[in-house]
PDB file of N, CA and C in Angstrom:
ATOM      1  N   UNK A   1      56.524 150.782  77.489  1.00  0.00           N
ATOM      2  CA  UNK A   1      57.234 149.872  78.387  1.00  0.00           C
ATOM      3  C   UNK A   1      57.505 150.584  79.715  1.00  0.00           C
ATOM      4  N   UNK A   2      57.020 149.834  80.525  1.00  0.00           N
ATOM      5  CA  UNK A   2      57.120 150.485  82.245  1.00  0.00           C
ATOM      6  C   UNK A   2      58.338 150.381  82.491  1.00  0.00           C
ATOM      7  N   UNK A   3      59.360 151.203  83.641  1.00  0.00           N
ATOM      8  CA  UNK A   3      60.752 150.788  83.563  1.00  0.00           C
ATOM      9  C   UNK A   3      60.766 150.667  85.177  1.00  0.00           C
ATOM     10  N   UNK A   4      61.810 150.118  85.509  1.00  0.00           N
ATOM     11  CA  UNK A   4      62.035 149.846  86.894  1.00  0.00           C
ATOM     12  C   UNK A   4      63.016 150.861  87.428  1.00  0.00           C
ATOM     13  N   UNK A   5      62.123 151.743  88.907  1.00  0.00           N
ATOM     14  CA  UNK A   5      62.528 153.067  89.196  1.00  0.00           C
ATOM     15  C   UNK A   5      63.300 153.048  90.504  1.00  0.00           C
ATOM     16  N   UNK A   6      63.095 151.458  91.514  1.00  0.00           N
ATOM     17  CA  UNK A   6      63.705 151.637  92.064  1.00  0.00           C
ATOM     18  C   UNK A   6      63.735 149.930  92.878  1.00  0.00           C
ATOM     19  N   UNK A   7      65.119 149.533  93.428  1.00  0.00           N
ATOM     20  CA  UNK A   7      64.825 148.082  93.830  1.00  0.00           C
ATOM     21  C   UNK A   7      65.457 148.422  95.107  1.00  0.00           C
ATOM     22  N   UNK A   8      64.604 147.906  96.247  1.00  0.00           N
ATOM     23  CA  UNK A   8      64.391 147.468  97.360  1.00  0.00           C
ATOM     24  C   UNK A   8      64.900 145.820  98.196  1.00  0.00           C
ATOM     25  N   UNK A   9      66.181 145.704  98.716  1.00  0.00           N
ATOM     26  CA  UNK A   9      66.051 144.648  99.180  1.00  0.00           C
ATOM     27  C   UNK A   9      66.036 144.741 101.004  1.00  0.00           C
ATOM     28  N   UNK A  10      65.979 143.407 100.782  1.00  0.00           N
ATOM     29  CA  UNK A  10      64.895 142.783 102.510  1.00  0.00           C
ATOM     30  C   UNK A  10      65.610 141.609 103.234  1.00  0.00           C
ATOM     31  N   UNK A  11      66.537 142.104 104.205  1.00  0.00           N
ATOM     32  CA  UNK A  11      66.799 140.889 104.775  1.00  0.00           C
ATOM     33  C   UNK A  11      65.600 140.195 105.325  1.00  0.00           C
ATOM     34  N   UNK A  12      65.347 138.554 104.965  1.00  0.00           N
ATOM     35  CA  UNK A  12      64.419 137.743 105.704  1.00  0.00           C
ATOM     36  C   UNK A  12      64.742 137.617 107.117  1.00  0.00           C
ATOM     37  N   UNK A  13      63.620 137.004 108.142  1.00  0.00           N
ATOM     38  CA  UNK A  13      63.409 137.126 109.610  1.00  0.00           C
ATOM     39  C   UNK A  13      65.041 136.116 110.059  1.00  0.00           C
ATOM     40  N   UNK A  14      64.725 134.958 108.865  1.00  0.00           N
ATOM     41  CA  UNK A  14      66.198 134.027 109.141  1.00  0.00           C
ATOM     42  C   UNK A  14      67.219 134.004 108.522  1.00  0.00           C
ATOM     43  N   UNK A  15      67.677 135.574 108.240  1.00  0.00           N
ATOM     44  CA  UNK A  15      68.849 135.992 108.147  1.00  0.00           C
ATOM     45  C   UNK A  15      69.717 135.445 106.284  1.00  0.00           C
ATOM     46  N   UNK A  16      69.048 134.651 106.174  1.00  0.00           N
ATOM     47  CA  UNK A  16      69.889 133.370 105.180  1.00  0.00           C
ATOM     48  C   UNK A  16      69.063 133.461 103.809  1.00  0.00           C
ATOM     49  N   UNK A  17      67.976 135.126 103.613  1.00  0.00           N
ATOM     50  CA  UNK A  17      67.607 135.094 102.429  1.00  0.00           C
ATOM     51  C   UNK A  17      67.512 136.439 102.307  1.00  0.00           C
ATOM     52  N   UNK A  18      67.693 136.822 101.238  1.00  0.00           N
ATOM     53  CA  UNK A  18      67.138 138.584 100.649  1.00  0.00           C
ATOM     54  C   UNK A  18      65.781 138.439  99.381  1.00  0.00           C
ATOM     55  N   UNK A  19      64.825 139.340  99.952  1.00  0.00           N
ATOM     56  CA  UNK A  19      63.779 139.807  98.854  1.00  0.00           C
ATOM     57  C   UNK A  19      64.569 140.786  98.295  1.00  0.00           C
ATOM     58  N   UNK A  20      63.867 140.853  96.542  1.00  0.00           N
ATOM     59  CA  UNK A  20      63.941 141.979  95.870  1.00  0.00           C
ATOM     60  C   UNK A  20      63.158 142.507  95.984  1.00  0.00           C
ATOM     61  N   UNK A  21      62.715 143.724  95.977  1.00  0.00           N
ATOM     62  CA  UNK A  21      61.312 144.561  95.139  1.00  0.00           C
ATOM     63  C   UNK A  21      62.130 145.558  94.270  1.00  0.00           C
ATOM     64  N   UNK A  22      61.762 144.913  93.056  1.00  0.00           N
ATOM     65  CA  UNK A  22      61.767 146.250  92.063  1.00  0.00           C
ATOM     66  C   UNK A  22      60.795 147.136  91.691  1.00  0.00           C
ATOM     67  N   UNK A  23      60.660 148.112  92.130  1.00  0.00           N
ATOM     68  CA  UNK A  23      59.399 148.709  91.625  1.00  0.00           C
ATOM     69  C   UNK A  23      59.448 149.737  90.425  1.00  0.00           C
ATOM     70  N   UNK A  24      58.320 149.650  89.514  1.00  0.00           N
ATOM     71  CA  UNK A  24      58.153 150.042  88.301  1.00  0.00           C
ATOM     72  C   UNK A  24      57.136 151.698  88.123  1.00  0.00           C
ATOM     73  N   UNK A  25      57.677 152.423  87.549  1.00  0.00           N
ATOM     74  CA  UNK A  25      57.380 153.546  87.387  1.00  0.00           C
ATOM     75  C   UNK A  25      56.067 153.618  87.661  1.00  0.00           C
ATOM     76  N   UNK A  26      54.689 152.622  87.373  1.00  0.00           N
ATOM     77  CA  UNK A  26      53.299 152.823  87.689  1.00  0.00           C
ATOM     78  C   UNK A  26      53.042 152.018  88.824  1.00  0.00           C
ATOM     79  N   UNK A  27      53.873 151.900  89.732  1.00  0.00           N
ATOM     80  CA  UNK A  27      54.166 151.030  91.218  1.00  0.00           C
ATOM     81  C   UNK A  27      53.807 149.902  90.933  1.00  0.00           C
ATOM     82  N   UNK A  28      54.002 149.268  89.882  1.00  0.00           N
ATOM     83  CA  UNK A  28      54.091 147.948  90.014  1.00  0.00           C
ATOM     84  C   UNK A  28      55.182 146.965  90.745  1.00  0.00           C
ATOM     85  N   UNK A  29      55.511 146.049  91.233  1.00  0.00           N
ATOM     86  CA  UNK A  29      56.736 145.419  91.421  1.00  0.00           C
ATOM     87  C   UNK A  29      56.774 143.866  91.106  1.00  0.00           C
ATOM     88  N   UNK A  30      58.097 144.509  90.849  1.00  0.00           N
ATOM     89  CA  UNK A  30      58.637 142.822  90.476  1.00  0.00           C
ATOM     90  C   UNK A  30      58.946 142.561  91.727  1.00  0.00           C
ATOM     91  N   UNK A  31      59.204 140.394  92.216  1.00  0.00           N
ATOM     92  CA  UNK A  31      59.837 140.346  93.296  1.00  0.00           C
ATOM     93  C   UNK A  31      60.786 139.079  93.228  1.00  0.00           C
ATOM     94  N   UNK A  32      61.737 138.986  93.754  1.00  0.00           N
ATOM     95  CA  UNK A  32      62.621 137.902  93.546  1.00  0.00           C
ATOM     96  C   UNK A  32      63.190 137.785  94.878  1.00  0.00           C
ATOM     97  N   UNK A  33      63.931 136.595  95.100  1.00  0.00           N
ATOM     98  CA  UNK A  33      64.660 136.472  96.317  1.00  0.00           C
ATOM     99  C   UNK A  33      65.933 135.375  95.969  1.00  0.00           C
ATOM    100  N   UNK A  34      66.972 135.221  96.549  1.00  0.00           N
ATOM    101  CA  UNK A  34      68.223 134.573  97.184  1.00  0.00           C
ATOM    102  C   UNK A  34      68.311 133.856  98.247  1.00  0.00           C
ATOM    103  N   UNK A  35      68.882 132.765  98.322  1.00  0.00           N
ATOM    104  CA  UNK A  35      69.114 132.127  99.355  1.00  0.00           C
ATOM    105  C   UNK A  35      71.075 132.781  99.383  1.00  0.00           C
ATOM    106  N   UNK A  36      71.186 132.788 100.365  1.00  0.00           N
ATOM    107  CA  UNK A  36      72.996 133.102 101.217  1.00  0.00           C
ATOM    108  C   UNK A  36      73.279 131.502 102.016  1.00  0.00           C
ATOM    109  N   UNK A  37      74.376 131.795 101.514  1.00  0.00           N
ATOM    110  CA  UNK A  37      75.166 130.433 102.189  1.00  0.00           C
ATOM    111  C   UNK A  37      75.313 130.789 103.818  1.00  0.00           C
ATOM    112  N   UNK A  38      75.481 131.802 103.686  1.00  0.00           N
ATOM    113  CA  UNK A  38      76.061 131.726 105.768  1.00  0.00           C
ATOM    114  C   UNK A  38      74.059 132.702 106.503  1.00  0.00           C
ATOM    115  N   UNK A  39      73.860 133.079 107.861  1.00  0.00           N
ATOM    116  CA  UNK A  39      73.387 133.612 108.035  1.00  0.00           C
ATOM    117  C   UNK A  39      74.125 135.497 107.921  1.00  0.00           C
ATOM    118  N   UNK A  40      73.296 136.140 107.569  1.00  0.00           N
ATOM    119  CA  UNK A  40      73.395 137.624 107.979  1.00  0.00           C
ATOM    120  C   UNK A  40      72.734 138.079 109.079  1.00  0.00           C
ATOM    121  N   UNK A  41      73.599 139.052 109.872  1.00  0.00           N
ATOM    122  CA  UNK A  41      72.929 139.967 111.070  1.00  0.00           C
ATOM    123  C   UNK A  41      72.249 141.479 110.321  1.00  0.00           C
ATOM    124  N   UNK A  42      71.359 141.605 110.880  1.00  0.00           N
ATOM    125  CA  UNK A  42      70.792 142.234 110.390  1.00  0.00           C
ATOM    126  C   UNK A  42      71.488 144.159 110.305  1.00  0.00           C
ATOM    127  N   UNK A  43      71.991 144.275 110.589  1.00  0.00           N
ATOM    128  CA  UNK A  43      73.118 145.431 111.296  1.00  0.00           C
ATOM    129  C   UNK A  43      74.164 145.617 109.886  1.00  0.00           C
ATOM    130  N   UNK A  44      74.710 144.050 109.686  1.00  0.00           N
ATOM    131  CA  UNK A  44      75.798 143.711 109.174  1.00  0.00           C
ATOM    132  C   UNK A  44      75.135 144.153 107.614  1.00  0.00           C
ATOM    133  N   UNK A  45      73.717 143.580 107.411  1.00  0.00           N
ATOM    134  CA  UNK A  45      73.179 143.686 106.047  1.00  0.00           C
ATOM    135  C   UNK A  45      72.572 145.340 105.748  1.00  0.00           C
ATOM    136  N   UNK A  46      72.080 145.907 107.240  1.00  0.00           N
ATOM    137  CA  UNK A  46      71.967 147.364 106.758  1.00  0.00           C
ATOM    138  C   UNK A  46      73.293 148.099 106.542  1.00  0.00           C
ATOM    139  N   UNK A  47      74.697 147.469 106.796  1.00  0.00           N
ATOM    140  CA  UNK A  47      75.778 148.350 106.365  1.00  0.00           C
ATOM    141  C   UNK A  47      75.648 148.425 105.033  1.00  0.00           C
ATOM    142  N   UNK A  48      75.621 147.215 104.591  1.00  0.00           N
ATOM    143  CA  UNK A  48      75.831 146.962 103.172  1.00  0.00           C
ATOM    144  C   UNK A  48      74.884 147.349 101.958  1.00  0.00           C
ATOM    145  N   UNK A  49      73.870 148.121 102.796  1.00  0.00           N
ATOM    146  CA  UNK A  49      72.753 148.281 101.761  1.00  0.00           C
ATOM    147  C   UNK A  49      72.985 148.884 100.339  1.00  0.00           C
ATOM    148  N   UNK A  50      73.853 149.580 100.287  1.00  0.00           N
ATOM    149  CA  UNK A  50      73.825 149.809  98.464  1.00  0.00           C
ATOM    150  C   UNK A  50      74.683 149.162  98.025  1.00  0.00           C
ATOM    151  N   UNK A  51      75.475 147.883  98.557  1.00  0.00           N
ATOM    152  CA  UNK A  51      76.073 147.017  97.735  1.00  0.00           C
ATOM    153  C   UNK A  51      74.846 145.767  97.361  1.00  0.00           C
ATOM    154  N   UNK A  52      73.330 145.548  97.837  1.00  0.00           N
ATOM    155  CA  UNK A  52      72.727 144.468  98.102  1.00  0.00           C
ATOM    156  C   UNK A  52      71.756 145.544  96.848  1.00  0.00           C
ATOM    157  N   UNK A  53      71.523 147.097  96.723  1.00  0.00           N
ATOM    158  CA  UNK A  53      71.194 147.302  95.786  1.00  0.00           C
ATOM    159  C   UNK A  53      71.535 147.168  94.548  1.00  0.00           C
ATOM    160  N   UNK A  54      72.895 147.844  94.420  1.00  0.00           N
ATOM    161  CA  UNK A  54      73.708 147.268  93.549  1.00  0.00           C
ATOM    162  C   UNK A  54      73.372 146.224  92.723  1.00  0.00           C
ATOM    163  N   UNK A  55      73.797 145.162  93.588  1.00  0.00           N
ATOM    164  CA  UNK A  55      73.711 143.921  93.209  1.00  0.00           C
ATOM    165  C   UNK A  55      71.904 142.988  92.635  1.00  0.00           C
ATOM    166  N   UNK A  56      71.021 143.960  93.681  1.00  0.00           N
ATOM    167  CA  UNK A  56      69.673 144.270  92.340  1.00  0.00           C
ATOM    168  C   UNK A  56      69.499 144.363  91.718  1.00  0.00           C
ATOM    169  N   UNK A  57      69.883 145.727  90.931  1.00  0.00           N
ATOM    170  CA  UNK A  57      70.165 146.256  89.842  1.00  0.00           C
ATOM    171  C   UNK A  57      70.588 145.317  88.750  1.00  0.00           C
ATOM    172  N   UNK A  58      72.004 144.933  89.090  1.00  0.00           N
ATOM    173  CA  UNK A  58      72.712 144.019  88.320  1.00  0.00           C
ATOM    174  C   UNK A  58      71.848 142.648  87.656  1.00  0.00           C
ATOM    175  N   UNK A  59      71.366 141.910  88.662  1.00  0.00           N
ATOM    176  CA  UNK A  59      70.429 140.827  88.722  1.00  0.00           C
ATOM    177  C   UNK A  59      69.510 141.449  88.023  1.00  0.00           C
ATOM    178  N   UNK A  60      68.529 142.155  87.979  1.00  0.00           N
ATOM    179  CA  UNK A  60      67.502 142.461  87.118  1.00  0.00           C
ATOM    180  C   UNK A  60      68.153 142.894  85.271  1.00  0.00           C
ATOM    181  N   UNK A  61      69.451 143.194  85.496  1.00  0.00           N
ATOM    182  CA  UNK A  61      69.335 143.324  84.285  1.00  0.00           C
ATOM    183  C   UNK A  61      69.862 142.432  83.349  1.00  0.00           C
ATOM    184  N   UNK A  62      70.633 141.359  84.384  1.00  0.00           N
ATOM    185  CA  UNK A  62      71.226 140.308  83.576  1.00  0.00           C
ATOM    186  C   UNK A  62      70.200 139.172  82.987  1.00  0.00           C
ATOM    187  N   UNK A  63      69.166 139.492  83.907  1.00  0.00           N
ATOM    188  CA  UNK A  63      67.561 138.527  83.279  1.00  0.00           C
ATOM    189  C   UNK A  63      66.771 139.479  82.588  1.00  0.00           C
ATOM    190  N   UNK A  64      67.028 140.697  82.496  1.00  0.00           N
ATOM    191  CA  UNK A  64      66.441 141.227  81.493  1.00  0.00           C
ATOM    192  C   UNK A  64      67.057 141.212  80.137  1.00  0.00           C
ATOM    193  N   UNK A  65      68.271 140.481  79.899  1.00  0.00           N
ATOM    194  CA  UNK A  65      68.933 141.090  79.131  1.00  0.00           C
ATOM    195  C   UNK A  65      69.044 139.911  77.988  1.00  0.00           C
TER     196      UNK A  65
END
């Protein structure tokens, strides 16, 4: 079983979605995305980046689970 080594998220161009990439020990990736109720600045979403990982993490494992 391949495991997931590291997840990557992506504010979209219009602010109002995040990609996942999870990527898997033989670089595979998973990919998922969110819609956000308000827009994000892009500034505002690189502060937050290991709470948007975090919250990757979390998400992948509650559908893995």
């Amino acid at each position: 079983m391949m495991t997931v080594t590291q997840i990557d998220p992506v504010l979209a161009e219009d602010g109002r979605n995040v990609a996942f990439y999870a990527w898997k020990d033989d670089d595979e990736a998973i990919f998922w995305s969110i819609s956000l109720p308000m827009r994000i600045e892009e500034a505002a979403f690189d502060d937050m980046l290991p709470a948007w990982v975090e919250l990757g993490w979390k998400m992948l494992t509650q559908h893995s689970g």
